[in-house]
Protein backbone atom coordinates (compact mmCIF):
# COMPACT_ATOMS: atom_id res chain seq x y z
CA UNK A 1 10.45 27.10 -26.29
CA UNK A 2 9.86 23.68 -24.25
CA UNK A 3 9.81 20.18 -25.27
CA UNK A 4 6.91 18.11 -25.24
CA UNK A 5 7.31 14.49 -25.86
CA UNK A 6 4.00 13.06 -27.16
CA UNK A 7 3.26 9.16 -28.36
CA UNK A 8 -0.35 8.93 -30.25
CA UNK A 9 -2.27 5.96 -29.00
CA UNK A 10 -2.49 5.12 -32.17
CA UNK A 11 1.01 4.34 -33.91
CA UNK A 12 2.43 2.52 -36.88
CA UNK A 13 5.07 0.00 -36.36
CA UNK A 14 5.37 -2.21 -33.51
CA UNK A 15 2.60 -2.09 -30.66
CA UNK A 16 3.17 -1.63 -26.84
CA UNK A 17 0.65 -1.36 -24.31
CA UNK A 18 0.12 1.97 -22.40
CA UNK A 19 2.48 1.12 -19.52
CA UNK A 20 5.41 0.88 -21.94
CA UNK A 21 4.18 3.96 -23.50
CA UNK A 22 4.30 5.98 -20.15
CA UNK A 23 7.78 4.28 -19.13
CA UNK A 24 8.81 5.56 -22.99
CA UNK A 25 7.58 8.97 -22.23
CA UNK A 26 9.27 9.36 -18.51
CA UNK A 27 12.61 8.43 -20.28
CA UNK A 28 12.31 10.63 -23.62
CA UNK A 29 11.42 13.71 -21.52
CA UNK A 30 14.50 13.12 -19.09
CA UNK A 31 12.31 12.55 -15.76
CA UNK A 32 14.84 10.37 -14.56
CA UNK A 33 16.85 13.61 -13.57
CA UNK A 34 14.62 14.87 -11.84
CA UNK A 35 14.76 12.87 -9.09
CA UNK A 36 17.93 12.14 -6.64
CA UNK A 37 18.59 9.20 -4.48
CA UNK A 38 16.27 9.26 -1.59
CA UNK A 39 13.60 11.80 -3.01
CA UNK A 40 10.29 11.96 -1.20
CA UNK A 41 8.89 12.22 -4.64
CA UNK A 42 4.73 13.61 -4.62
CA UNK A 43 3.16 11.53 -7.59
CA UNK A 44 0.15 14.05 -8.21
CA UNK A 45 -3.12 12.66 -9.59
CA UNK A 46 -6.72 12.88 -8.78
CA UNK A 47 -8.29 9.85 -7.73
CA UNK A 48 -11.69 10.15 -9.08
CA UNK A 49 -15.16 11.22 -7.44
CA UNK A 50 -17.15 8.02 -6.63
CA UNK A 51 -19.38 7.18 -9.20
CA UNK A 52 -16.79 8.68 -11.72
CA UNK A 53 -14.84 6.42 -14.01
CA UNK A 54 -12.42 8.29 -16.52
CA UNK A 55 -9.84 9.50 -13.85
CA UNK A 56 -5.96 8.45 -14.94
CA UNK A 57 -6.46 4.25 -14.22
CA UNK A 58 -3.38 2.45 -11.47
CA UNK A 59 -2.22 1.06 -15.06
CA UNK A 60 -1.19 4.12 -16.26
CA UNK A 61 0.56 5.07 -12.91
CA UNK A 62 2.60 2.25 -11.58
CA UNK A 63 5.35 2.61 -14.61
CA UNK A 64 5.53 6.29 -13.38
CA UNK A 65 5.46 4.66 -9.84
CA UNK A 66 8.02 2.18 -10.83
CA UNK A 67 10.52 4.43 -12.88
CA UNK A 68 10.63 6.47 -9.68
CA UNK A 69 12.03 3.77 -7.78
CA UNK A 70 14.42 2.80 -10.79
CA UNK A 71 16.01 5.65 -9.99
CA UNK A 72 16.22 5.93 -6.14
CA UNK A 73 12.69 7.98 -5.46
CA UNK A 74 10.65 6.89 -2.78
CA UNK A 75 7.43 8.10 -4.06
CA UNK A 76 4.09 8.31 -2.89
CA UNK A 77 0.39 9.09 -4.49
CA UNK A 78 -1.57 12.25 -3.56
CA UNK A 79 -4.09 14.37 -3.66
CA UNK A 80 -6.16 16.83 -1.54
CA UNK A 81 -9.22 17.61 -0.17
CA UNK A 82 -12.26 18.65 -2.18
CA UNK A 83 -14.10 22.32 -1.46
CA UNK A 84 -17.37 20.88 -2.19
CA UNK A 85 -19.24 17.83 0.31
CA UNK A 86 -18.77 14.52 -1.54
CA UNK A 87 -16.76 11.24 -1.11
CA UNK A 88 -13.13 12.89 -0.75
CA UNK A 89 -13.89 15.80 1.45
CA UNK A 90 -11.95 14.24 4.07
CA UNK A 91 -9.01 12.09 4.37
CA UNK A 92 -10.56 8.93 5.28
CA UNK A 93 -13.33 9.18 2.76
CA UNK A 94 -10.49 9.92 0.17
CA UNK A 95 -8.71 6.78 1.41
CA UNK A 96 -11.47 4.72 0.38
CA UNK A 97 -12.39 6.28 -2.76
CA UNK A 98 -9.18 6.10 -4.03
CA UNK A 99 -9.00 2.35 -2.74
CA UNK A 100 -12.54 1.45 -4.39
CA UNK A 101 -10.70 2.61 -8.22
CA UNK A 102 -7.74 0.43 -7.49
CA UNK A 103 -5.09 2.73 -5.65
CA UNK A 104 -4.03 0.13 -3.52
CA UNK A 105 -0.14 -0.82 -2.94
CA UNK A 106 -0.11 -4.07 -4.82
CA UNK A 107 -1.44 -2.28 -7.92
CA UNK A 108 -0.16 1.22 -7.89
CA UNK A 109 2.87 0.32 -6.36
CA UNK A 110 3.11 3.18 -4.09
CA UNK A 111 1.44 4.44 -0.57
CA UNK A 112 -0.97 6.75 -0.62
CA UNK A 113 -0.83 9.80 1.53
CA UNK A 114 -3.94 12.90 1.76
CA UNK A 115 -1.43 15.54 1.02
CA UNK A 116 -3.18 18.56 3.47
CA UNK A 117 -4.06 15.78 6.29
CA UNK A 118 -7.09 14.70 7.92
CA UNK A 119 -9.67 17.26 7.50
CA UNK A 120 -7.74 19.61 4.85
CA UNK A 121 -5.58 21.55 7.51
CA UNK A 122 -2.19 20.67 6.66
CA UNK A 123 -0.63 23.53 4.87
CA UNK A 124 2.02 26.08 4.55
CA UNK A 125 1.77 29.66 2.84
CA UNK A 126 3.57 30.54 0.24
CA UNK A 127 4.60 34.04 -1.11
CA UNK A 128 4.36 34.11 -5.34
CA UNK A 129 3.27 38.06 -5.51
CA UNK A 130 0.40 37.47 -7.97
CA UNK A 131 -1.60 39.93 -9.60
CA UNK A 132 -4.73 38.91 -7.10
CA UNK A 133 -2.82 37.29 -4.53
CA UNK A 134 0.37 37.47 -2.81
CA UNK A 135 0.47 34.62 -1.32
CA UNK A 136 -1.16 31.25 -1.48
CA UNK A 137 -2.20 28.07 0.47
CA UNK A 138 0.05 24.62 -0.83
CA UNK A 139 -1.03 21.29 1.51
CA UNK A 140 2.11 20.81 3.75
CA UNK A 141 3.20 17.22 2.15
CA UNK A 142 3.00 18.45 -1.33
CA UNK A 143 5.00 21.40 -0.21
CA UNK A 144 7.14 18.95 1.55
CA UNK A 145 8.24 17.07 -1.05
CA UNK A 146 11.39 16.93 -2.52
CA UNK A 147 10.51 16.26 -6.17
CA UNK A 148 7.05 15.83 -8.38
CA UNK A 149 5.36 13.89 -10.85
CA UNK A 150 2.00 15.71 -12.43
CA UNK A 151 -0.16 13.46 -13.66
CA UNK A 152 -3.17 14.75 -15.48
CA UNK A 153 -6.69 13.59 -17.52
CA UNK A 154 -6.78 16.10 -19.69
CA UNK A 155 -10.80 17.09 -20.07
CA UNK A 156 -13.17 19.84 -19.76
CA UNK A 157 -13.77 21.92 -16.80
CA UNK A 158 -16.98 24.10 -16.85
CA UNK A 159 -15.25 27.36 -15.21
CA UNK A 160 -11.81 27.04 -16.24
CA UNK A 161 -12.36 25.98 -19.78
CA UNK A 162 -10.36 22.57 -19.23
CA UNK A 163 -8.46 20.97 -17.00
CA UNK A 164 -4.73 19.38 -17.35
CA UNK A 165 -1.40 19.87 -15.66
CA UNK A 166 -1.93 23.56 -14.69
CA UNK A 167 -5.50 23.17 -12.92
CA UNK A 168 -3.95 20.21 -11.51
CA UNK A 169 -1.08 22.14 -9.94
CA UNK A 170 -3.17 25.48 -8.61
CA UNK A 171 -6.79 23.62 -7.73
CA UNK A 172 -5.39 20.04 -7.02
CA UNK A 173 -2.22 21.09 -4.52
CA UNK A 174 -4.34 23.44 -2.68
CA UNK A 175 -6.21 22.60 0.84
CA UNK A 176 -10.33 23.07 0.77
CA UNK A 177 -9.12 27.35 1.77
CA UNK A 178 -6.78 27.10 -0.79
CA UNK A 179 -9.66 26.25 -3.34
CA UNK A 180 -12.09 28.68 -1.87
CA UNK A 181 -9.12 31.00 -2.48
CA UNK A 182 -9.78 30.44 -5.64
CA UNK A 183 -13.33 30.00 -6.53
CA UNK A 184 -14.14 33.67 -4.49
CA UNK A 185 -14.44 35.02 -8.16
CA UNK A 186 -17.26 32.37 -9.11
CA UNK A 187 -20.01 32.54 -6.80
CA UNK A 188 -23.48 31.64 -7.80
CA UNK A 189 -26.75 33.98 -7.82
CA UNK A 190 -30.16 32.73 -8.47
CA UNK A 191 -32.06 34.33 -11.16
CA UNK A 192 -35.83 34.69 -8.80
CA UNK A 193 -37.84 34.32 -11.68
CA UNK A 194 -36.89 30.75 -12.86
CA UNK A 195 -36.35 29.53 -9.22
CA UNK A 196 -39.43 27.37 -7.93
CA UNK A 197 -38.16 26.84 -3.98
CA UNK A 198 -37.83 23.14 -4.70
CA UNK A 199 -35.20 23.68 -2.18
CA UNK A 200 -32.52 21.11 -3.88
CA UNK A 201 -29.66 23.68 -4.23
CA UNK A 202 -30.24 24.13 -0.33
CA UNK A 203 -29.97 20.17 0.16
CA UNK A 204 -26.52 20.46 -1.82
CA UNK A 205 -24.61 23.26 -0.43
CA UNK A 206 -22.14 21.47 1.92
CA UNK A 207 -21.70 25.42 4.17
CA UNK A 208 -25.36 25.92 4.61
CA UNK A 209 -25.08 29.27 2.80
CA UNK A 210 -28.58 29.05 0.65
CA UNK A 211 -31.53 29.68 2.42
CA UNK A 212 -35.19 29.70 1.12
CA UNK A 213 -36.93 32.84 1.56
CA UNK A 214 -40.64 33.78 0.88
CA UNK A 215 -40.21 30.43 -1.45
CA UNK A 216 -37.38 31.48 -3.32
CA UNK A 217 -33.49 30.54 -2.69
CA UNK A 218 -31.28 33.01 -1.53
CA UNK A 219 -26.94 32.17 -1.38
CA UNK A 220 -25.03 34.15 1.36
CA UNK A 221 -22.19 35.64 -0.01
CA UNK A 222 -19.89 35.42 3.01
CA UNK A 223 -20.51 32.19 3.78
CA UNK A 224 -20.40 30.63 0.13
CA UNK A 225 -17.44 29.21 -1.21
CA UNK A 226 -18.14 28.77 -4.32
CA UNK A 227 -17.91 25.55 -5.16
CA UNK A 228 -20.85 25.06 -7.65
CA UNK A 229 -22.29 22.46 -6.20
CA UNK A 230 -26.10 24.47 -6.68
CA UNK A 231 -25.42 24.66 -10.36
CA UNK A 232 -27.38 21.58 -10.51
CA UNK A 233 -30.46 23.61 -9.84
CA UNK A 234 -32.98 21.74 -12.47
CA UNK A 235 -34.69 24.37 -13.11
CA UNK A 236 -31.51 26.32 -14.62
CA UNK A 237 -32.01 29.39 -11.86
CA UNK A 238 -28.45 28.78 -10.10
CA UNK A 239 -25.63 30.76 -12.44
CA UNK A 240 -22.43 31.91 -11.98
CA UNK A 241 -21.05 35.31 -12.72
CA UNK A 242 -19.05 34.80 -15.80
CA UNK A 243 -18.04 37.79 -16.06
CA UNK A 244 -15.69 37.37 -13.66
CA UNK A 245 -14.24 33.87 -14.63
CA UNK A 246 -11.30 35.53 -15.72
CA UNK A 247 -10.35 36.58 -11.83
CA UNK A 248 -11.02 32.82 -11.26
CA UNK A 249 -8.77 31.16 -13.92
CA UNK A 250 -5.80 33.59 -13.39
CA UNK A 251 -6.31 33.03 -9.40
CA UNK A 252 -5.76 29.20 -10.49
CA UNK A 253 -2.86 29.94 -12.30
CA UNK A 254 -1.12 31.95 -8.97
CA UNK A 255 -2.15 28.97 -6.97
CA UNK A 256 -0.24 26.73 -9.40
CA UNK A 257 2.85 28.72 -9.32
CA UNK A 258 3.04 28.58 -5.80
CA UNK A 259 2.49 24.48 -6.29
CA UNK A 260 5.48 24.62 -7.83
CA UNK A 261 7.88 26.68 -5.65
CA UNK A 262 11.03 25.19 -4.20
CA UNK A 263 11.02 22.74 -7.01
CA UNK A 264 12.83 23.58 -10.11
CA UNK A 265 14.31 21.40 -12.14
CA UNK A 266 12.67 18.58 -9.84
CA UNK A 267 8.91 18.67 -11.68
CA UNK A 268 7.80 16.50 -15.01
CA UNK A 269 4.10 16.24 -16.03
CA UNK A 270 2.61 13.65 -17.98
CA UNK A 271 -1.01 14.34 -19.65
CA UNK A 272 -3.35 11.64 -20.65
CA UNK A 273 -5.31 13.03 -23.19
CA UNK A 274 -7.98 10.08 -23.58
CA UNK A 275 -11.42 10.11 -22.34
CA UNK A 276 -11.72 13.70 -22.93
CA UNK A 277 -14.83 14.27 -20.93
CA UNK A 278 -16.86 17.54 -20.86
CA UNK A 279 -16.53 17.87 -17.01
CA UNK A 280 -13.87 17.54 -14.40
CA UNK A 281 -12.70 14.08 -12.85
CA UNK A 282 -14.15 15.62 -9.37
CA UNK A 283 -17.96 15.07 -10.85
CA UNK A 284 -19.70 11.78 -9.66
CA UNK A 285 -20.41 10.55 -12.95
CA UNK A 286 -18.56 10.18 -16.56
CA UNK A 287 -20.06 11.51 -20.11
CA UNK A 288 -19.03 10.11 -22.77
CA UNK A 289 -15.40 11.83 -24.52
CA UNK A 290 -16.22 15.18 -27.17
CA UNK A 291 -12.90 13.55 -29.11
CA UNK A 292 -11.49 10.42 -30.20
CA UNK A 293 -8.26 9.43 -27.73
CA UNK A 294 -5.47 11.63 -28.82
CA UNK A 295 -2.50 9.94 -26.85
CA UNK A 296 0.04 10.97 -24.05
CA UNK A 297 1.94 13.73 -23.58
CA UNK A 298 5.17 14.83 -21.43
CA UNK A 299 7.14 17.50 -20.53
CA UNK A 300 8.91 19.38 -17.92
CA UNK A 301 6.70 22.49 -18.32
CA UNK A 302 3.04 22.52 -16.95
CA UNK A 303 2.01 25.35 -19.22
CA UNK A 304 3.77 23.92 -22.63
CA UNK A 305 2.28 20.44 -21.94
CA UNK A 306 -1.16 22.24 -21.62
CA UNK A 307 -1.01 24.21 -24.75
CA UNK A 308 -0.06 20.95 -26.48
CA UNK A 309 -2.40 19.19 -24.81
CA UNK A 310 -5.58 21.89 -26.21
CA UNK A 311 -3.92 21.97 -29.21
CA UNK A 312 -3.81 18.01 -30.51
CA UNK A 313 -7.59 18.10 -28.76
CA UNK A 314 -7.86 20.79 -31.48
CA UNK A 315 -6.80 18.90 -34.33
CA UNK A 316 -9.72 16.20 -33.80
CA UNK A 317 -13.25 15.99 -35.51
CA UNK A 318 -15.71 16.89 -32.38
CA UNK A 319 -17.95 13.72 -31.73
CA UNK A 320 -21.71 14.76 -32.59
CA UNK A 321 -23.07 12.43 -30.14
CA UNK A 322 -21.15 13.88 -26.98
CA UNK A 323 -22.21 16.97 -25.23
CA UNK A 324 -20.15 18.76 -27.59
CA UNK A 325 -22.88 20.37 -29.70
CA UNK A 326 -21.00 23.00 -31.75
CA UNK A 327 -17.10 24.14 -32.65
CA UNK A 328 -16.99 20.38 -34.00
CA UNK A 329 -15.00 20.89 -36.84
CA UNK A 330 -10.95 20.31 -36.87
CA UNK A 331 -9.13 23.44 -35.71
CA UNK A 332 -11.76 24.91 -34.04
CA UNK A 333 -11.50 25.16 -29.97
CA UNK A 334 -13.72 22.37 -28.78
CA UNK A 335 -14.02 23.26 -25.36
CA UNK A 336 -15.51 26.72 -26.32
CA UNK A 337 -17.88 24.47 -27.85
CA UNK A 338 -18.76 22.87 -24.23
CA UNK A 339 -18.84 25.97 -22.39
CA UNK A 340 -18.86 29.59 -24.30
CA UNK A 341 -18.62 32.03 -22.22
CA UNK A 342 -15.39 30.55 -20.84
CA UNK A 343 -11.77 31.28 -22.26
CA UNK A 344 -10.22 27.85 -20.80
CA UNK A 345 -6.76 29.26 -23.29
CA UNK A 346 -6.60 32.25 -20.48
CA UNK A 347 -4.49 29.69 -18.11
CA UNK A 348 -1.84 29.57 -21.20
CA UNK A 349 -1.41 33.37 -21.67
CA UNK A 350 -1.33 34.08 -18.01
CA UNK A 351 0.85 31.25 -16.81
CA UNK A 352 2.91 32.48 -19.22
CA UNK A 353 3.08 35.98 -18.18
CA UNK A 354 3.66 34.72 -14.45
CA UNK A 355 6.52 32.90 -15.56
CA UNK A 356 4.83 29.54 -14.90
CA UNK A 357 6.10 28.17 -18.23
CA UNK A 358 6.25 28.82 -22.30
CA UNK A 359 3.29 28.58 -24.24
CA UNK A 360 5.63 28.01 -27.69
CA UNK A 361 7.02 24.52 -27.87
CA UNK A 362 8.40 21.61 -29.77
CA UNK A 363 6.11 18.88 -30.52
CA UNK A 364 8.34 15.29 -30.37
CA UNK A 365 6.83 12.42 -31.19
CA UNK A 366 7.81 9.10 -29.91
């Protein structure tokens, strides 16, 4: 059983802002020995698609940033390059994404570094003998790092379920062939009958791997990723295989084990569960939260903070005027609600069984 440290935003007594809730949290959940004197310490985050506005804020990270130092860390704020075309593809337009939301030095505190370099190439492999995959792609500065810092907006995610520490770990350390590593089990197929040859799932496919034929789109297996960028077909004919989501989520979960090699005792995760959006930060746009703010949560174990994390989400009253049509009631699993035919609770069970971390642990409230 694992601790989880976990301060509602909400609390009786006397009032703090969020940065003295996240400086609580670090020190409650023993971060501070984490890290030794002169660390290279990785703060992980994700710095938000352009146009997107509910990633975790600078506010939130420079007393993470700042504790760090405290303690003799030299840390630094990363992230890696996306699968899909868009504004962080590449190191310079992730640069000045994560500039334009505020990630500068004066505000975050710390330097930002693109953790598998320039164009996504920077990486090392790493053996973790998976069930799919015995080895796995981590971007070379992540793996490089002495010590880490997970931080996570905990929120929906269309093919894994949701999204917090653990998709952070095996989708967010990995280079752009890390992630197509990953997303080979969720490749698209167009359903002919509803497709009209308008030719937009074409214009979005950053490979070039959908072609119109005899007016109809047509994806190229080999050369598709995966990415789901198409899905945004509007006339509904792009779909994935769900089916074999499963392959896909426990593929995520090898990823994040190898994330984590090297670096025992030297990890702590912090999820923001606020803003609990029905998509993933990497979308260029924001819908409004399915639940009130819950609060933040912290631990040293990816897959105990998760399951805490779904859990308090759980608890809430669904909001009936977010995408969240259905499975609004308390107890019920809200983001089964968003997207059905996906088990998000699969990353839990199989972390778990890779030894990632415990799904059982002690709730502390602080």
């Amino acid at each position: 059983m694992s601790d989880v440290y976990f301060t509602p935003l909400r609390a009786e007594g006397p009032k703090e802002g969020e940065g003295g809730r996240v400086r609580g949290l670090f020190e409650a959940a023993g971060f501070e020995a984490l890290i030794r004197e002169g660390d290279l310490t990785a703060i992980k985050l994700h710095f938000g698609e352009q146009g997107n506005e509910t990633y975790v804020r600078p506010a939130f990270v420079r007393p993470v940033v700042d504790k760090v130092k405290e303690v003799g860390g030299r840390p630094f704020l990363t992230d890696t390059a996306t699968l899909y075309g868009g504004s962080r593809k590449d190191a310079v337009g992730h640069l000045l994404t994560a500039l334009a939301h505020g990630f500068d030095l004066s505000s975050a505190g710390a330097p930002l570094i693109i953790a598998d370099g320039l164009s996504g190439k920077n990486f090392v492999e790493v053996e973790i003998g998976g069930r799919h995959l015995q080895g796995v792609k981590i971007a070379g500065d992540l793996a490089a790092a002495a010590s880490m810092i997970v931080l996570s907006h905990f929120k929906g995610h269309s093919m894994a379920g949701f999204g917090g520490a653990i998709k952070n770990l095996g989708m967010g350390c990995a280079p752009p062939s890390g992630k197509a590593d990953q997303h080979w089990a969720s490749k698209p197929a167009v359903a002919e009958e509803g497709c009209t040859g308008c030719g937009r799932c074409a214009s979005l496919c950053s490979r070039s791997a959908i072609v119109l034929e005899v007016g109809k789109a047509w994806v190229d297996p080999e050369v598709c990723t995966g990415c789901g960028a198409c899905l945004a077909c509007p006339e509904g004919a792009m779909d994935l295989d769900w089916e074999r989501m499963p392959i896909f989520i426990q593929r995520l979960v090898e990823y994040a084990l190898g994330a984590v090699s090297g670096k025992v005792g030297r990890l702590g995760f912090i999820n923001f569960v606020m803003d609990v959006t029905p998509e993933c930060d990497c979308a260029p746009w924001s819908d409004p939260p399915i639940v009130p703010d819950v609060g933040i949560l912290a631990s040293k174990d990816p897959v105990a903070v998760d399951a805490a994390s779904l859990d308090l989400v759980n608890s809430q009253e669904g909001i009936a005027s977010s995408a969240l049509q259905s499975h609004l009631r308390r107890g019920e699993d809200k983001f089964r609600g968003l997207w059905p035919k996906v088990d998000g609770s699969l990353q839990i069970r199989y972390g778990e069984e890779m030894g990632l971390g415990s799904s059982r642990y002690r709730l502390i409230e602080i």
